[in-house]
Structures are given as structure tokens and as C-alpha cells.
PDB file of N, CA and C in Angstrom:
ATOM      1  N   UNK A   1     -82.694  58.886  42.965  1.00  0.00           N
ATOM      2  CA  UNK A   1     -83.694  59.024  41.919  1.00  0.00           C
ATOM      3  C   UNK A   1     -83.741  60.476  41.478  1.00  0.00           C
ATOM      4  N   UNK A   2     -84.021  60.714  40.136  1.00  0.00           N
ATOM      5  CA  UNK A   2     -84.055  61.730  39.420  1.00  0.00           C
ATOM      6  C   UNK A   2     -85.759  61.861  38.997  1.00  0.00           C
ATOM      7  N   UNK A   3     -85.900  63.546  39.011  1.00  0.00           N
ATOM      8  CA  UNK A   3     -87.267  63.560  38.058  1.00  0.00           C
ATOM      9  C   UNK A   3     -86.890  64.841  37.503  1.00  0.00           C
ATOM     10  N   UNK A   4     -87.610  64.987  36.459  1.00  0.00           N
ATOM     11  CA  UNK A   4     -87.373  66.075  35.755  1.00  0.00           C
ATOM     12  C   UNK A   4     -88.533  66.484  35.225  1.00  0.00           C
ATOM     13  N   UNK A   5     -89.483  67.257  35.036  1.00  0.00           N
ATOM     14  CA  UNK A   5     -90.817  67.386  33.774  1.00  0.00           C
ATOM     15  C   UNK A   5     -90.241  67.948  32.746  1.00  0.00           C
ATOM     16  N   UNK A   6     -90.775  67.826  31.702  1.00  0.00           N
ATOM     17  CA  UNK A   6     -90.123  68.664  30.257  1.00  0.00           C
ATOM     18  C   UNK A   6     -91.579  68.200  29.279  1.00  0.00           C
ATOM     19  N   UNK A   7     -91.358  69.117  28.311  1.00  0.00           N
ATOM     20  CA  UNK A   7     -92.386  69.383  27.580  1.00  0.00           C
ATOM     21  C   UNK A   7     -91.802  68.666  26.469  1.00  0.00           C
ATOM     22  N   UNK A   8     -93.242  68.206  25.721  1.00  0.00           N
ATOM     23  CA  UNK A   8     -93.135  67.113  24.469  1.00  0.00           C
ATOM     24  C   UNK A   8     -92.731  67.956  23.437  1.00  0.00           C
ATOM     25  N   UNK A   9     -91.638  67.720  22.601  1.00  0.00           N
ATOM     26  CA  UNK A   9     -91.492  68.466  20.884  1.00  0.00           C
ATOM     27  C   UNK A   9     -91.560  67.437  19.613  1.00  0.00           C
ATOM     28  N   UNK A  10     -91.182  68.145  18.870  1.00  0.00           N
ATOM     29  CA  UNK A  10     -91.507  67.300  17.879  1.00  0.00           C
ATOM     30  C   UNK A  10     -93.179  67.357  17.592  1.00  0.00           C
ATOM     31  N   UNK A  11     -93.170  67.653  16.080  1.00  0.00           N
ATOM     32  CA  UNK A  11     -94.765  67.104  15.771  1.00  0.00           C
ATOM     33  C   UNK A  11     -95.383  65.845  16.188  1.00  0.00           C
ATOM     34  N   UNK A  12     -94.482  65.071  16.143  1.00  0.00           N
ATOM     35  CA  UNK A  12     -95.453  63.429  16.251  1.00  0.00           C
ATOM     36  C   UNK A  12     -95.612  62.805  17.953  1.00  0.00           C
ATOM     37  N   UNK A  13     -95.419  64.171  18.958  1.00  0.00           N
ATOM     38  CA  UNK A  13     -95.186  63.677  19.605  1.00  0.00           C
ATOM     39  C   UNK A  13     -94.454  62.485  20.462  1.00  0.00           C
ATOM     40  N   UNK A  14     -95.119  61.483  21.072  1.00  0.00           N
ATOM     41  CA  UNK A  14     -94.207  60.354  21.899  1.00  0.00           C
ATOM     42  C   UNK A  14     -94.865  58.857  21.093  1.00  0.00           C
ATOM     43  N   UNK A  15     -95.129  59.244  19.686  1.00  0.00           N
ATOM     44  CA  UNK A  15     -96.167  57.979  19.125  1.00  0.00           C
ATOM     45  C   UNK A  15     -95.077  57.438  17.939  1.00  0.00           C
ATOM     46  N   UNK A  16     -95.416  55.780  17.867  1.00  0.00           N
ATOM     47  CA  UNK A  16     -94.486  55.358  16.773  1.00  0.00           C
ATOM     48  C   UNK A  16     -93.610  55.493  16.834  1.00  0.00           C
ATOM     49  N   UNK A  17     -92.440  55.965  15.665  1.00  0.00           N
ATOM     50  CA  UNK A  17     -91.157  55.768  15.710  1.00  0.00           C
ATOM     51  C   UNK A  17     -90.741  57.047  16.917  1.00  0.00           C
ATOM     52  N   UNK A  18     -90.933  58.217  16.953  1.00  0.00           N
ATOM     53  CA  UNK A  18     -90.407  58.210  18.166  1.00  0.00           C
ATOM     54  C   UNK A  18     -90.586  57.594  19.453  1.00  0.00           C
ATOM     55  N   UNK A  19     -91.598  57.504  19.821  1.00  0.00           N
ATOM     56  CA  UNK A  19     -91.341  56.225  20.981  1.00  0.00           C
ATOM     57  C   UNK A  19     -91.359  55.158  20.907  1.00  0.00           C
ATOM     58  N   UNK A  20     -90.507  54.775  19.928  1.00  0.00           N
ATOM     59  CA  UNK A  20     -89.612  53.130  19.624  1.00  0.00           C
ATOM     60  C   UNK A  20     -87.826  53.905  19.543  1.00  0.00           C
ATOM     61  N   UNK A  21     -87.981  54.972  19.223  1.00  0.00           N
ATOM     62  CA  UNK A  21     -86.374  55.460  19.634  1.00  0.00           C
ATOM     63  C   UNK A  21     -86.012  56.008  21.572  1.00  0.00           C
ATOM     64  N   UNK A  22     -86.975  56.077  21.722  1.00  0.00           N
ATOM     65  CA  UNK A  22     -86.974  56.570  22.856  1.00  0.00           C
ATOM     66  C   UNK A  22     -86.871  55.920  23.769  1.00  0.00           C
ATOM     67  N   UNK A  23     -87.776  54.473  23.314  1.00  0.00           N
ATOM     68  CA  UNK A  23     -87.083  52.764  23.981  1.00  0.00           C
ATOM     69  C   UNK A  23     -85.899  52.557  23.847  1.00  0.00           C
ATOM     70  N   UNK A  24     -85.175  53.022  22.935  1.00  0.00           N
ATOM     71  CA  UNK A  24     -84.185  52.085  22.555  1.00  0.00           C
ATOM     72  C   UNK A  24     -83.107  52.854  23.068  1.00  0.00           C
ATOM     73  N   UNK A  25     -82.539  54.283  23.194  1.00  0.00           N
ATOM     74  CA  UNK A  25     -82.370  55.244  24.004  1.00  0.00           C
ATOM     75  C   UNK A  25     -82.450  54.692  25.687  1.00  0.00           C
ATOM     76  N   UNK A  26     -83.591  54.579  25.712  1.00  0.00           N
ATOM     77  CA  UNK A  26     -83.627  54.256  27.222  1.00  0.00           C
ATOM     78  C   UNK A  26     -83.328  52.689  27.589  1.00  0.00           C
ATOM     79  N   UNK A  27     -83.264  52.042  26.721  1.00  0.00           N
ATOM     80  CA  UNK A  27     -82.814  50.572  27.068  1.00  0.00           C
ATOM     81  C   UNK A  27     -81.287  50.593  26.916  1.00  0.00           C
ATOM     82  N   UNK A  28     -80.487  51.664  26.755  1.00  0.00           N
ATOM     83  CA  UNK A  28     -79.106  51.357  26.988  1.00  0.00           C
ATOM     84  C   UNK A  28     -78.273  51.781  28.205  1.00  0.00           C
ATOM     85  N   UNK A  29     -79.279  52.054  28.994  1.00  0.00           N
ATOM     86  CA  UNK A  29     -79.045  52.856  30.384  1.00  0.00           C
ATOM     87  C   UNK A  29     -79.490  51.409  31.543  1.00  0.00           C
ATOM     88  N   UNK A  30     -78.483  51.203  32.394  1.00  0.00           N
ATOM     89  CA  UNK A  30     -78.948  50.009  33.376  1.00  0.00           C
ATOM     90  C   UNK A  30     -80.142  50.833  34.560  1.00  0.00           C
ATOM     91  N   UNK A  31     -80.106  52.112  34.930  1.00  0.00           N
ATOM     92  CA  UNK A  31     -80.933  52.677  35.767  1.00  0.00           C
ATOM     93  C   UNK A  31     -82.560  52.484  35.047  1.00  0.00           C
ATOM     94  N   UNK A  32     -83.714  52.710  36.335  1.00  0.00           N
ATOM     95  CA  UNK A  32     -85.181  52.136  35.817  1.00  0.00           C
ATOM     96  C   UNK A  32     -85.228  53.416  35.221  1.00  0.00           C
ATOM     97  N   UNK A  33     -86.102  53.924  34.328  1.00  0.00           N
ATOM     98  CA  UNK A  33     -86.796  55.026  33.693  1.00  0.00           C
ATOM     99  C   UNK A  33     -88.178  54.956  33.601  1.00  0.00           C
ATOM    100  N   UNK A  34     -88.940  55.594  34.200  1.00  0.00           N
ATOM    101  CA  UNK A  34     -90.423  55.868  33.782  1.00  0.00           C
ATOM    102  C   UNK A  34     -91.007  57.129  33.759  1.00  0.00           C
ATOM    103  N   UNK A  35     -92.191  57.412  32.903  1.00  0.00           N
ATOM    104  CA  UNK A  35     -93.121  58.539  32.503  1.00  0.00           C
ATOM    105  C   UNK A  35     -93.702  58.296  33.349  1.00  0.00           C
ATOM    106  N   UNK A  36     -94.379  60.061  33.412  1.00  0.00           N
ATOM    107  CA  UNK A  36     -95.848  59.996  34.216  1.00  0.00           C
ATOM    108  C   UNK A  36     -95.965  61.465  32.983  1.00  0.00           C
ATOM    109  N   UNK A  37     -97.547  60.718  32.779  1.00  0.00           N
ATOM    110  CA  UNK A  37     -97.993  61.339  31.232  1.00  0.00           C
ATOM    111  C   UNK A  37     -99.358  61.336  32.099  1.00  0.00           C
ATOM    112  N   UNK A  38    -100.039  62.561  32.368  1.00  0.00           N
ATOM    113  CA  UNK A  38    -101.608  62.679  33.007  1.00  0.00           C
ATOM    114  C   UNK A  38    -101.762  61.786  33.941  1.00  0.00           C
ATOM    115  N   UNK A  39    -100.997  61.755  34.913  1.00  0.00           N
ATOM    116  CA  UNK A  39    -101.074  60.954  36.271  1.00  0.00           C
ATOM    117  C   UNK A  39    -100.725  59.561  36.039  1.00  0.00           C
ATOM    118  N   UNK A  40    -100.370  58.981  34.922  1.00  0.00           N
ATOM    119  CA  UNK A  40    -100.086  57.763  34.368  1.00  0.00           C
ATOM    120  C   UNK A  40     -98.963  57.402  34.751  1.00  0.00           C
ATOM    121  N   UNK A  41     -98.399  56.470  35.636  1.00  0.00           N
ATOM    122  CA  UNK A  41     -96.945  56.318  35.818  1.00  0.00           C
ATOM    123  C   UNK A  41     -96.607  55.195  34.270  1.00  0.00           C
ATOM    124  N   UNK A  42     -95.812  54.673  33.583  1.00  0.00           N
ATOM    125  CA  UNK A  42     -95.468  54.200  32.487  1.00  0.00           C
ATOM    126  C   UNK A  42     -94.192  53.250  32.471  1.00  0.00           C
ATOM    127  N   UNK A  43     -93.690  52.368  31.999  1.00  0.00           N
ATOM    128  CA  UNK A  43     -92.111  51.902  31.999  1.00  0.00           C
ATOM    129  C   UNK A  43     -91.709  52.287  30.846  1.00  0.00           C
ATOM    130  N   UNK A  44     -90.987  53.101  30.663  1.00  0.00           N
ATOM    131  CA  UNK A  44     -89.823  54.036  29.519  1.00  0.00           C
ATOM    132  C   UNK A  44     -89.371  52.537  28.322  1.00  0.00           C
ATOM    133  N   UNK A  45     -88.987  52.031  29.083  1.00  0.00           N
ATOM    134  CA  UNK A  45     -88.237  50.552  28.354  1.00  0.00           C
ATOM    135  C   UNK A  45     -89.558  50.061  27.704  1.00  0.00           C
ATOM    136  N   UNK A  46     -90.236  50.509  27.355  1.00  0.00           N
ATOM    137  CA  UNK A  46     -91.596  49.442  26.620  1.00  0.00           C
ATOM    138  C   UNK A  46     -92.210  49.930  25.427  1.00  0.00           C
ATOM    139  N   UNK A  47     -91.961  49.369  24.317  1.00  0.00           N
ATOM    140  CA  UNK A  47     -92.370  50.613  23.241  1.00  0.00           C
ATOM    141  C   UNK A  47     -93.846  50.364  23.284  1.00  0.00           C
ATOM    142  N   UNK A  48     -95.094  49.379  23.839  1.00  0.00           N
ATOM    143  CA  UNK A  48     -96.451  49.359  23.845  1.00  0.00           C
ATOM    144  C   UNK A  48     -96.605  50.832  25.120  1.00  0.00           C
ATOM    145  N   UNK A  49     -95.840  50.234  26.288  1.00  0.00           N
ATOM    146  CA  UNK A  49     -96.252  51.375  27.011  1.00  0.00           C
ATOM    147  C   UNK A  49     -96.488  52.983  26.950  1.00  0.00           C
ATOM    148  N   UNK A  50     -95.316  53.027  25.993  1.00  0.00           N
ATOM    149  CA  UNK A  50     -94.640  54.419  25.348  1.00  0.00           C
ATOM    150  C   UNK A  50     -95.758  54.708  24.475  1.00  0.00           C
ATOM    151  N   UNK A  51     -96.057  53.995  23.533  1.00  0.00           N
ATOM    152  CA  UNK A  51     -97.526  54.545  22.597  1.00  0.00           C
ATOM    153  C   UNK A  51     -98.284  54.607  23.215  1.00  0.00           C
ATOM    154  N   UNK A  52     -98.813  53.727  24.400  1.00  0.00           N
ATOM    155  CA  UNK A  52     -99.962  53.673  24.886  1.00  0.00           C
ATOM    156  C   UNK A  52    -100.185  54.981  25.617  1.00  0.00           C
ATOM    157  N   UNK A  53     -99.258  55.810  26.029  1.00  0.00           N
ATOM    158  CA  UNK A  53     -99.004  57.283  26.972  1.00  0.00           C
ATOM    159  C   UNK A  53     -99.739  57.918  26.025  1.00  0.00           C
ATOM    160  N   UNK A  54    -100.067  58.144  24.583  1.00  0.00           N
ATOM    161  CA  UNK A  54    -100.342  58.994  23.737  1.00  0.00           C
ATOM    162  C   UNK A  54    -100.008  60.425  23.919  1.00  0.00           C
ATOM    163  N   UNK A  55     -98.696  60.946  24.568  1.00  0.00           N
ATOM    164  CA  UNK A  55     -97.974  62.302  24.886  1.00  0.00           C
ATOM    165  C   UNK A  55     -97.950  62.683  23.430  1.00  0.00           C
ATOM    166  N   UNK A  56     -98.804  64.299  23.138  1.00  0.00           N
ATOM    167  CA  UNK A  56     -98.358  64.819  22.330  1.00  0.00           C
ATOM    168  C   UNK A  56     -97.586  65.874  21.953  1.00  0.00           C
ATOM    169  N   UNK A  57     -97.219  66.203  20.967  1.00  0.00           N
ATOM    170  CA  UNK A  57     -96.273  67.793  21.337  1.00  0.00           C
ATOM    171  C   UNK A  57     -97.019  68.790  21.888  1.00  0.00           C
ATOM    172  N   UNK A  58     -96.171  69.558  23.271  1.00  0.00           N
ATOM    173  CA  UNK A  58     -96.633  70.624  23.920  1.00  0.00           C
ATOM    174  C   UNK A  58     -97.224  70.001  25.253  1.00  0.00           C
ATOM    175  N   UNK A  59     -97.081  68.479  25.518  1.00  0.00           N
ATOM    176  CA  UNK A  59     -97.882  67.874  27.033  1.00  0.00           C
ATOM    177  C   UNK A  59     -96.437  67.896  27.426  1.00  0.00           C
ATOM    178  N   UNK A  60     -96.700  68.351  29.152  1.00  0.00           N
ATOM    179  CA  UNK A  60     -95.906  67.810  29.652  1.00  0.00           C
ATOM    180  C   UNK A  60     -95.797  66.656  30.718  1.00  0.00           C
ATOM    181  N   UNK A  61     -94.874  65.906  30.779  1.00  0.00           N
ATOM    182  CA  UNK A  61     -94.192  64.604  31.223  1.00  0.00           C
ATOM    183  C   UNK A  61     -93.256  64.759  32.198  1.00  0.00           C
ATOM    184  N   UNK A  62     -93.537  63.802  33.392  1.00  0.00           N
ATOM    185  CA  UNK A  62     -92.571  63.838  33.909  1.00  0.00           C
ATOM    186  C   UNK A  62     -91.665  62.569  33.568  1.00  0.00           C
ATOM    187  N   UNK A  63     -90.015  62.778  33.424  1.00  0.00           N
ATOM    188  CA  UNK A  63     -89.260  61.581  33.589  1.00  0.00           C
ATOM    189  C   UNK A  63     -88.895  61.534  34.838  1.00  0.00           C
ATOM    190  N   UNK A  64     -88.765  59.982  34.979  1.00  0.00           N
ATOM    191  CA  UNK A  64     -87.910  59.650  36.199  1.00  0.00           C
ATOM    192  C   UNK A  64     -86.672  58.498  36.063  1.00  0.00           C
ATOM    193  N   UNK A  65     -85.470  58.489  36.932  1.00  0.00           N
ATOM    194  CA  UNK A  65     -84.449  57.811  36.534  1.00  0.00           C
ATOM    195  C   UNK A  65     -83.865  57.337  37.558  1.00  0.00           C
ATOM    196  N   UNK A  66     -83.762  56.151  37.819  1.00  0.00           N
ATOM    197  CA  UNK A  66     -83.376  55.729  38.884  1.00  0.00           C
ATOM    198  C   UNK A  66     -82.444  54.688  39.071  1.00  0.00           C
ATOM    199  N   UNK A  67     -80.896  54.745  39.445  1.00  0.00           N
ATOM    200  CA  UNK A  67     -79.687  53.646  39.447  1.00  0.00           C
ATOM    201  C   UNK A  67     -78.501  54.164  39.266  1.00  0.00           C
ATOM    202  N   UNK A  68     -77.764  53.775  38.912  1.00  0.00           N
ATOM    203  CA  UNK A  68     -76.104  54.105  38.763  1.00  0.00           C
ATOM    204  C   UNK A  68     -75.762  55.002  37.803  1.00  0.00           C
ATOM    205  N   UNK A  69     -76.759  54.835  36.480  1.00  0.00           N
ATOM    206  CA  UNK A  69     -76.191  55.980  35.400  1.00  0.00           C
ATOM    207  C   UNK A  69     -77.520  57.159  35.186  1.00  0.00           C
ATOM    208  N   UNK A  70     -77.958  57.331  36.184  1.00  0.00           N
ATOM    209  CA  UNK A  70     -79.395  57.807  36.293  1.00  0.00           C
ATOM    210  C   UNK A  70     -79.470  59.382  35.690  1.00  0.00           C
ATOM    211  N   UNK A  71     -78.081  59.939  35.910  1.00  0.00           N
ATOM    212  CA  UNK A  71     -77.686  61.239  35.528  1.00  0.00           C
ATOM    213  C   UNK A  71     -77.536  61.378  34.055  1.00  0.00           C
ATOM    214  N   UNK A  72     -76.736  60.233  33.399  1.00  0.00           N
ATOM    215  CA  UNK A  72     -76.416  60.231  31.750  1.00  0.00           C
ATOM    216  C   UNK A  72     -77.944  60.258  31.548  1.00  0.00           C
ATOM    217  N   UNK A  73     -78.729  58.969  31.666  1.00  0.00           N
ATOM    218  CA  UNK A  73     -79.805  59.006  31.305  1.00  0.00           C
ATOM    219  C   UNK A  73     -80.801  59.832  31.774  1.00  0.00           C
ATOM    220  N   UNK A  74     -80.846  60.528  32.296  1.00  0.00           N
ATOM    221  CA  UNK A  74     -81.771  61.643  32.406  1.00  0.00           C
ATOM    222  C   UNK A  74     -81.070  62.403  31.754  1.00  0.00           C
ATOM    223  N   UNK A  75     -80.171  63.346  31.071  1.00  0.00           N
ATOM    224  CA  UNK A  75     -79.888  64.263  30.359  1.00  0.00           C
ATOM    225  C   UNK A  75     -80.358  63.898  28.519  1.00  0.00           C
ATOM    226  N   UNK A  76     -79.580  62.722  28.485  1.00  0.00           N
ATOM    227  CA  UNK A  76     -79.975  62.067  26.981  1.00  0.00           C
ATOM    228  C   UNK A  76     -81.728  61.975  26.967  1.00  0.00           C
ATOM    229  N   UNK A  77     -82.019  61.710  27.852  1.00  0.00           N
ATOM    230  CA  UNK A  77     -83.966  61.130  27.490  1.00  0.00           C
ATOM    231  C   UNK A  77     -84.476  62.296  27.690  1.00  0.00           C
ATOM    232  N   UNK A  78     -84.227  63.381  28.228  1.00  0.00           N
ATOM    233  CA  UNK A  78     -84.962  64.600  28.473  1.00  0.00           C
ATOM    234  C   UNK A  78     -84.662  65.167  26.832  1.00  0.00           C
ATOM    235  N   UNK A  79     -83.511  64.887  26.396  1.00  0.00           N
ATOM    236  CA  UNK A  79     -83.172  66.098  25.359  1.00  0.00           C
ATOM    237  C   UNK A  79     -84.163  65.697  24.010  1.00  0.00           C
ATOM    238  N   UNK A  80     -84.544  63.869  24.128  1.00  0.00           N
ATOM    239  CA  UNK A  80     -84.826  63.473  23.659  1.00  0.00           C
ATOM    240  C   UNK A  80     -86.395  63.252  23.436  1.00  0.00           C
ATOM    241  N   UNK A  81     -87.009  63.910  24.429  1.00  0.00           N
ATOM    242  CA  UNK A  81     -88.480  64.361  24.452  1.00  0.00           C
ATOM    243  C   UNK A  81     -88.650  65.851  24.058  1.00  0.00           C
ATOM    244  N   UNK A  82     -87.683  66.441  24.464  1.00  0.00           N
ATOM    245  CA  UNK A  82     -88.077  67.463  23.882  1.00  0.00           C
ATOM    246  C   UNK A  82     -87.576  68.149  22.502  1.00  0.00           C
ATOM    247  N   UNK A  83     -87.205  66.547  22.114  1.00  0.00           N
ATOM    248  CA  UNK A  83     -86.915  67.199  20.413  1.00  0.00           C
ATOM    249  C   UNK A  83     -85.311  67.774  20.253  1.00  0.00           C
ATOM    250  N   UNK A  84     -84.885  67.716  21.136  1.00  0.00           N
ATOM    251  CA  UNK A  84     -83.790  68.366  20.628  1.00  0.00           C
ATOM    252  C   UNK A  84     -82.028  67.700  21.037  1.00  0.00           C
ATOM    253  N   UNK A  85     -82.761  66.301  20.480  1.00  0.00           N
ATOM    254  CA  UNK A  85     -81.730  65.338  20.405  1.00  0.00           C
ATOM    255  C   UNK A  85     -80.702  65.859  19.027  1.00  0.00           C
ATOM    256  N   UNK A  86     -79.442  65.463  19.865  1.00  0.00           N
ATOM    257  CA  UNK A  86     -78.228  65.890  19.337  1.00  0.00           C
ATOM    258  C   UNK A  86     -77.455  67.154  19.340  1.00  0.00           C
ATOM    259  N   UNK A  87     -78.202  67.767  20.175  1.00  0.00           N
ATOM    260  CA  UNK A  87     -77.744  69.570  20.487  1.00  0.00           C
ATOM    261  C   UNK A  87     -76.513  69.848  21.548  1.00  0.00           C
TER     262      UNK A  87
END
């Protein structure tokens, strides 16, 4: 298992379409993924759960990643909270 904390970017924070990309991102990875957003543990794979975190830019989050590709997906979902997907 992997954890990482990283800080939220992006203006819109982890609400709406970004966290419906951030599902979908994390649903192509077979390892589990979950937030902990203010002591909240979360399932990554859930776009209700993901809004329901209400993470905004500048909170920080911990990810966690856990299974066989746990490494890809923790590099891609981290880069991807903090905004700086595709770098």
C-alpha cells in the first residue's frame, strides 16, 4: 500500500467534472484507491463519494493505493489532484 498527501489545485477543486475525471482516471487502475479528506476515509472509484469529500483548492488529501499497479496509479492520481495533469 501506498499513501501520499498532496494538496488540492485547480480552482474548482475535487467538485463536478473534476471529480468525475478523477473517477474515471482512477477506475482504470485494478489496485483499491481511496481519499482521506478531514479524517474522511472515501472510495476514489465513486464520483458521489468524490463530490461528497467537498476538497477544495489548497486542502490537503491524503491518497491511498493499494494492488498490483498501485505505483502507476499513485503517480497519475496525485498529479491529477494537484492540477498538474499532463506535466
Amino acid at each position: 500500500m501506498l499513501e501520499k498527501t498532496v494538496l488540492v489545485g485547480g480552482k474548482e477543486g475535487l467538485h463536478a467534472r473534476p471529480a468525475a475525471a478523477f473517477v474515471k482516471a482512477a477506475s482504470k487502475f485494478k489496485c483499491k484507491v481511496s481519499l482521506n479528506h478531514k479524517g474522511r476515509s472515501i472510495n476514489a472509484k465513486s464520483t458521489i463519494d468524490m463530490m461528497m469529500s467537498a476538497a477544495s483548492e489548497g486542502d490537503l488529501i491524503i491518497i491511498r493505493t493499494d494492488g498490483e499497479d498501485e505505483e502507476a496509479a499513485m503517480g497519475e492520481l496525485s498529479r491529477l489532484i494537484e492540477g498538474k495533469a499532463g506535466q
